[in-house]
Protein backbone atom coordinates (compact mmCIF):
# COMPACT_ATOMS: atom_id res chain seq x y z
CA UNK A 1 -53.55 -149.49 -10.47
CA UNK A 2 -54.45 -152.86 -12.10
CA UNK A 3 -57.98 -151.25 -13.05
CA UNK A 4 -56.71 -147.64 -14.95
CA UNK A 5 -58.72 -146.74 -17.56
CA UNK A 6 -61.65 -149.27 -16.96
CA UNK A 7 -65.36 -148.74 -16.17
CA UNK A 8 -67.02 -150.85 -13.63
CA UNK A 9 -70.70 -151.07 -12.82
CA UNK A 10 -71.42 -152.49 -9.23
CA UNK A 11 -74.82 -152.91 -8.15
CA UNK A 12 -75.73 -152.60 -4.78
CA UNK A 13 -72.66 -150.38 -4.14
CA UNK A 14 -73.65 -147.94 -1.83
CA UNK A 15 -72.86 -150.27 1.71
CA UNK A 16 -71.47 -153.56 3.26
CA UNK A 17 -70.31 -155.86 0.13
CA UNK A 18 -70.94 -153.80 -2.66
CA UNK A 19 -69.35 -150.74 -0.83
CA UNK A 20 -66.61 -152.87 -0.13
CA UNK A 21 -66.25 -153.99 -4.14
CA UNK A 22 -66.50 -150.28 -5.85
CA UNK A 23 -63.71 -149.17 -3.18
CA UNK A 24 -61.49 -151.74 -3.86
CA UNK A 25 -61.82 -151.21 -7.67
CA UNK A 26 -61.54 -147.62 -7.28
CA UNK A 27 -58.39 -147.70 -5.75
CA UNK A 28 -57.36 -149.63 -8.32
CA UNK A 29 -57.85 -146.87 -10.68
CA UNK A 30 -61.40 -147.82 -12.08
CA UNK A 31 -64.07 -145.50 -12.36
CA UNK A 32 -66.87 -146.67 -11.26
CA UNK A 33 -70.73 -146.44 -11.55
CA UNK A 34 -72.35 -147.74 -7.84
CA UNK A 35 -76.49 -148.38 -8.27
CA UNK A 36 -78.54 -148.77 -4.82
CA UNK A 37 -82.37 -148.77 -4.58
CA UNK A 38 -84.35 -145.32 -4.91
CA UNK A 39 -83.84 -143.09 -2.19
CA UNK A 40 -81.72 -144.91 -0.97
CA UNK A 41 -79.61 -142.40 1.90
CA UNK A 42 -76.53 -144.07 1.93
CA UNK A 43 -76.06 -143.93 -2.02
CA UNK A 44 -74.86 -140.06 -1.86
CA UNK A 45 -72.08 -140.46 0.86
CA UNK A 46 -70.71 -143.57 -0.69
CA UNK A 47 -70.26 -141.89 -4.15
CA UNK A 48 -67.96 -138.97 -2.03
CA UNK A 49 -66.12 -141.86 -0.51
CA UNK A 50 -65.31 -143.09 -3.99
CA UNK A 51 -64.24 -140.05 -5.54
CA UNK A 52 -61.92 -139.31 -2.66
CA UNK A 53 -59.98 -141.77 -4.18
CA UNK A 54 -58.99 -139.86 -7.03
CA UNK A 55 -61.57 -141.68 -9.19
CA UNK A 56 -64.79 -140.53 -11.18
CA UNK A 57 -68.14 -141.83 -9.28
CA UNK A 58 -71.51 -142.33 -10.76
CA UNK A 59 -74.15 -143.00 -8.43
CA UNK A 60 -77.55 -144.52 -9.84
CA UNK A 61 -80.80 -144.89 -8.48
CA UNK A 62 -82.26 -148.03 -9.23
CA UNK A 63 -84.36 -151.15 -8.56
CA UNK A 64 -81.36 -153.92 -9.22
CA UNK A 65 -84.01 -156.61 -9.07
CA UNK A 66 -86.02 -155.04 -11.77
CA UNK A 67 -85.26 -155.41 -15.30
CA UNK A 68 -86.47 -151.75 -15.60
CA UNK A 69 -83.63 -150.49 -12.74
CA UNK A 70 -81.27 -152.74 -14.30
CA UNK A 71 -81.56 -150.83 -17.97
CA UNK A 72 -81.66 -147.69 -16.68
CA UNK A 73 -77.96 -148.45 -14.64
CA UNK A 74 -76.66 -149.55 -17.76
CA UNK A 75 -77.67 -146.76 -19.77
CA UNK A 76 -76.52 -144.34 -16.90
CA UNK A 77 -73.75 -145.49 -17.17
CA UNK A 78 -73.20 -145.50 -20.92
CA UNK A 79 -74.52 -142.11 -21.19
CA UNK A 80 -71.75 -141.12 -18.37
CA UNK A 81 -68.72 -142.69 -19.32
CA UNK A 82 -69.57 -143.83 -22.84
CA UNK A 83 -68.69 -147.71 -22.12
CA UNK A 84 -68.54 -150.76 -19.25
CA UNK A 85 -65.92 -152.95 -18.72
CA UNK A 86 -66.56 -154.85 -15.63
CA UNK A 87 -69.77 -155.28 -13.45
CA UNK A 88 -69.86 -156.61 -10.01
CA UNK A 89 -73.34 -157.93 -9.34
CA UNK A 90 -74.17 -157.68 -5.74
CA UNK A 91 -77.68 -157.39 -4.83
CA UNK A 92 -79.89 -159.88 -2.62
CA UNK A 93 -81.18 -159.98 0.52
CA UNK A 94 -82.68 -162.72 3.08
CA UNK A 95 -86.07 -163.48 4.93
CA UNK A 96 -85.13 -166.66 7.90
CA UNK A 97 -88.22 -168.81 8.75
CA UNK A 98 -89.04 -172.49 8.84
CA UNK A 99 -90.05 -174.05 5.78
CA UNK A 100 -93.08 -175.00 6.85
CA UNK A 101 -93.79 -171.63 7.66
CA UNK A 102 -92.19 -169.75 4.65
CA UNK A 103 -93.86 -167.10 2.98
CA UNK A 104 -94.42 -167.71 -1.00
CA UNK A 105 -93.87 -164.03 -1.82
CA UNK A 106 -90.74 -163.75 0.51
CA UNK A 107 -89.87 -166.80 -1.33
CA UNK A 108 -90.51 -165.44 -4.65
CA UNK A 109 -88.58 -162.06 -3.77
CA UNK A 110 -85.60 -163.55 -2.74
CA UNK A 111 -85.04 -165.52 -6.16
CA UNK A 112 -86.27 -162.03 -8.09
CA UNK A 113 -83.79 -160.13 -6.03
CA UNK A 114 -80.56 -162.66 -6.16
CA UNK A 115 -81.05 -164.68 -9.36
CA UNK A 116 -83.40 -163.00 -11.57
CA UNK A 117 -81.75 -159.37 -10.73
CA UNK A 118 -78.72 -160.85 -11.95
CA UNK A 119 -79.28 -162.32 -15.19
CA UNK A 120 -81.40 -159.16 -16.01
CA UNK A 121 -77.95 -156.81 -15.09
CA UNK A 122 -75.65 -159.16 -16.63
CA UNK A 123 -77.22 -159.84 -19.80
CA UNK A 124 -77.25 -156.45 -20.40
CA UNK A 125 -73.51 -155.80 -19.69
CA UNK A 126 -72.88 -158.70 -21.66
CA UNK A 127 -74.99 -157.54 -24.79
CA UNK A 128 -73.02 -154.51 -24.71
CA UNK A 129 -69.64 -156.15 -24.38
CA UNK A 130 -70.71 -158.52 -27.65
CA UNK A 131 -72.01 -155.59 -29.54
CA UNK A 132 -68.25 -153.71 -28.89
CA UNK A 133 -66.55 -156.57 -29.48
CA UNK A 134 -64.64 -155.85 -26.43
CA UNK A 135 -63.64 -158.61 -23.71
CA UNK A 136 -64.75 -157.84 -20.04
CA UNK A 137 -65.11 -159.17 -16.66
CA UNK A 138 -68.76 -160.12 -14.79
CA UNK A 139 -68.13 -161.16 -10.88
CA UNK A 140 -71.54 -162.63 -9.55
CA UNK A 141 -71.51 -162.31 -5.43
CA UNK A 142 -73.00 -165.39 -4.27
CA UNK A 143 -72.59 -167.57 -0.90
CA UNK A 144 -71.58 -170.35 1.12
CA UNK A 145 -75.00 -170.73 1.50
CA UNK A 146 -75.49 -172.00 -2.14
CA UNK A 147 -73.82 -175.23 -1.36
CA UNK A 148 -73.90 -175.78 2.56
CA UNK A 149 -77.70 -176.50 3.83
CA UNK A 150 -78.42 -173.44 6.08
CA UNK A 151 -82.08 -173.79 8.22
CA UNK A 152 -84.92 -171.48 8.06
CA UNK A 153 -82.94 -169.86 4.75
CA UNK A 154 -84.74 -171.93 2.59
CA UNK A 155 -84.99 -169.45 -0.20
CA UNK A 156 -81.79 -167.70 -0.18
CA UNK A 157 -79.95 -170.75 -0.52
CA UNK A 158 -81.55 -171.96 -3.07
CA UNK A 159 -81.33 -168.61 -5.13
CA UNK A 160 -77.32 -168.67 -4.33
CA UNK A 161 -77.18 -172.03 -5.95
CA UNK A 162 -79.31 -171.10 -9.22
CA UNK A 163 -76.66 -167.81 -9.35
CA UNK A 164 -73.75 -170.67 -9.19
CA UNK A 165 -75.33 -172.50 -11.75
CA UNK A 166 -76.46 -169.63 -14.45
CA UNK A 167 -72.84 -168.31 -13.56
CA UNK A 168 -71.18 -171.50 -14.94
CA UNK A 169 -73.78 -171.43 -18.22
CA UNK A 170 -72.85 -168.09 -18.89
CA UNK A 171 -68.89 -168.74 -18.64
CA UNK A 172 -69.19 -171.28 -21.33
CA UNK A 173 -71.10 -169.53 -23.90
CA UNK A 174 -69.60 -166.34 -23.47
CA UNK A 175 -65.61 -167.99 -23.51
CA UNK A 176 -65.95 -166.80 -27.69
CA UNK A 177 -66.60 -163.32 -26.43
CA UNK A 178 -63.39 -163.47 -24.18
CA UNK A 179 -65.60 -162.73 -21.64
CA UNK A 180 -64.71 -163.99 -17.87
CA UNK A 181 -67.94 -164.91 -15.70
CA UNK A 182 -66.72 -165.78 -11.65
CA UNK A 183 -68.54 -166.13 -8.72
CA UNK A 184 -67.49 -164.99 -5.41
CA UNK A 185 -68.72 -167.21 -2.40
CA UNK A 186 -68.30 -164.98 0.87
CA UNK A 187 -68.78 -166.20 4.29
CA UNK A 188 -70.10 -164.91 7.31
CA UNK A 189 -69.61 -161.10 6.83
CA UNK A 190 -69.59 -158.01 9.20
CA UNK A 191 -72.14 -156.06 7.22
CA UNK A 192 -74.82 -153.57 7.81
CA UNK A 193 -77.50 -156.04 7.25
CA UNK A 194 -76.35 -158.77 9.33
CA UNK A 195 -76.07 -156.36 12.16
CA UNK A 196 -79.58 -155.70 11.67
CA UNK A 197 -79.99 -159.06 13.25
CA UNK A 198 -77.19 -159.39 16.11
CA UNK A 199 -75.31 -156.81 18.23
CA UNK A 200 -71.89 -156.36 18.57
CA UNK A 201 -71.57 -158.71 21.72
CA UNK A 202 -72.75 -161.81 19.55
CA UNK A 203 -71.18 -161.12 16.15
CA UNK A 204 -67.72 -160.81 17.95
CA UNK A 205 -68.71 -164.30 20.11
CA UNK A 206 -70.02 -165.96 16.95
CA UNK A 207 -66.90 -164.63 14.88
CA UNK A 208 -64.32 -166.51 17.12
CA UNK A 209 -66.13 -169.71 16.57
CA UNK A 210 -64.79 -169.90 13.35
CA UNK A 211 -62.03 -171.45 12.19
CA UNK A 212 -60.36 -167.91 10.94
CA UNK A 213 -61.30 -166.99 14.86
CA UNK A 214 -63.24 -163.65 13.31
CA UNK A 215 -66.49 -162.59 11.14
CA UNK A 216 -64.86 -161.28 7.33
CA UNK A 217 -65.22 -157.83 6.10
CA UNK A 218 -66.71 -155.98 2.92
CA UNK A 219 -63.04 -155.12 1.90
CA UNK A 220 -61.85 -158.62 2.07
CA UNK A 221 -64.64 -159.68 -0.74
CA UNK A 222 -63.75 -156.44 -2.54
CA UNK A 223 -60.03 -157.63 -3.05
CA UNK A 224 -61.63 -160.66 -4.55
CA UNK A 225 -63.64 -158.89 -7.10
CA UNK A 226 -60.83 -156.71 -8.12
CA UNK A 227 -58.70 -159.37 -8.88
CA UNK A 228 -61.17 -161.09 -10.68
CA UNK A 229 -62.10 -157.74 -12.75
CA UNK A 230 -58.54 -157.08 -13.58
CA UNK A 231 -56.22 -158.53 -16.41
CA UNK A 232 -54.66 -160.82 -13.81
CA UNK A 233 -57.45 -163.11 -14.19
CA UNK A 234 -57.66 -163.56 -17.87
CA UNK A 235 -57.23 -167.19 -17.93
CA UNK A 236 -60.12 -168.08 -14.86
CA UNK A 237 -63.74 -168.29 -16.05
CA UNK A 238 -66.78 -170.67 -14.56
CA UNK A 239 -65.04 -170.38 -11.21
CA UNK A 240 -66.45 -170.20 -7.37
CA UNK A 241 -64.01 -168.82 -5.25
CA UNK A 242 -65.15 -169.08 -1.34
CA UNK A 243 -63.91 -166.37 0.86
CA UNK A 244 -64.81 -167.39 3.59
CA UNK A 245 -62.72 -167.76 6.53
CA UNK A 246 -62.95 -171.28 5.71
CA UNK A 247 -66.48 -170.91 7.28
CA UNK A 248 -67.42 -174.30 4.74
CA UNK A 249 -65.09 -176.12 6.68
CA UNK A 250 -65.74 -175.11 10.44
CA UNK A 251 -66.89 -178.91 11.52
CA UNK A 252 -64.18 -180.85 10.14
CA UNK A 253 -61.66 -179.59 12.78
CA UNK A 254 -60.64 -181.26 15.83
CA UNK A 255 -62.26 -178.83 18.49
CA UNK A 256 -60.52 -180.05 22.26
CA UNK A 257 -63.10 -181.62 24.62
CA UNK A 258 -63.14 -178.23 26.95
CA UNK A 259 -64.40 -175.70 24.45
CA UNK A 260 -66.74 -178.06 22.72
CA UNK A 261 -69.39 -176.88 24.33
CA UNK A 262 -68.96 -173.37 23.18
CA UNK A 263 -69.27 -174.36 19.64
């Protein structure tokens, strides 16, 4: 129970990563405040996960790309449970096309929803950390896509690598504040919104190309975050951690001659 007694605001909790983030916290004893978009219908049945773990749940609706949705999470929260500890920012999503081809306001909405969503979130947590004079813990989830050139995700990738970047600015200034700022870089994950795109016969195919020999799963990122959200972590700050299968490092092996043709 490395998280007892802490307060942990994740947005974009309700599925896939950020599901997999406010259950690993909550079982290690935080209570935990989980924002997904308005109306959202999976926000409800993720909050009665959560508090089957013995923990207190606050589900929010909210626009985590809006600076709007992100003030009223943190005030939910405050109102609820009086303080924040730790936030897990989780929220972005992609649009794949050619760059010739991409669409400015797809464009534009990715950065809102990956970058600018998170500084709005995190400044907030961190004004209220400052103002308490109380040390905390702010995990940004980013990707592998942020440093390894991905076609026809033009956009996301470059949004990941401005989160990397305004993650490592943030460390330093807020290092005074005893304030830890990490980024988590996940891989190719078995989410909801990847299977949006591919069926089960392809993600399992395209999983054992890896070098792992599998796709990664919410839970494994979660155990990330709760590390890096618990008092274990103290002394890391300005870090990327990949988690990824070793998914950044899938064409430096030596594949044999027979199955190279299946990679």
């Amino acid at each position: 129970m490395k998280l007892k007694g802490k307060t942990a605001i994740i947005t974009g909790g309700a599925r896939g990563i950020g599901l997999g983030c406010a259950t690993a916290l909550a079982k290690e004893g935080a209570s935990v405040a989980i924002a997904d978009r308005p109306g959202s219908e999976e926000l409800t049945p993720a909050a009665e996960k959560l508090r089957s773990l013995g923990v207190d749940c606050l589900p929010i609706e909210a626009d985590a790309f809006s600076r709007e949705g992100c003030e009223t999470t943190v005030n939910a929260c405050l109102a609820h449970f009086g303080t924040v500890d730790i936030l897990v920012s989780v929220p972005a999503y992609n649009r794949r096309a050619d760059f010739l081809d991409y669409d400015p306001e797809d464009f534009a909405g990715i950065l809102n929803s990956a970058l600018l969503g998170s500084f709005h979130i995190s400044q907030l947590v961190a004004r209220h950390l400052v103002s308490e004079s109380k040390p905390g813990k702010i995990t940004f989830i980013s990707s592998v896509l942020a440093r390894i050139p991905n076609a026809r995700c033009v956009a996301y990738s470059a949004a990941k690598a401005g989160l990397n970047s305004m993650m490592q600015t943030m460390a330093i200034e807020l290092c005074e504040h005893q304030i830890n700022v990490n980024a988590i870089e996940p891989g190719w994950i078995d989410t909801p919104g990847e299977r949006q795109h591919y069926d089960d016969e392809t993600m399992a195919a395209e999983g054992r190309k890896l070098p792992w020999g599998r796709l990664g799963l919410s839970t494994e990122i979660g155990h990330a975050a709760a590390f890096l959200s618990s008092n274990e972590a103290d002394y890391i700050t300005g870090t990327i951690l990949p988690v990824d299968g070793a998914y950044r490092l899938k064409h430096c092996r030596d594949i044999p001659e027979e199955t190279k043709n299946d990679h």
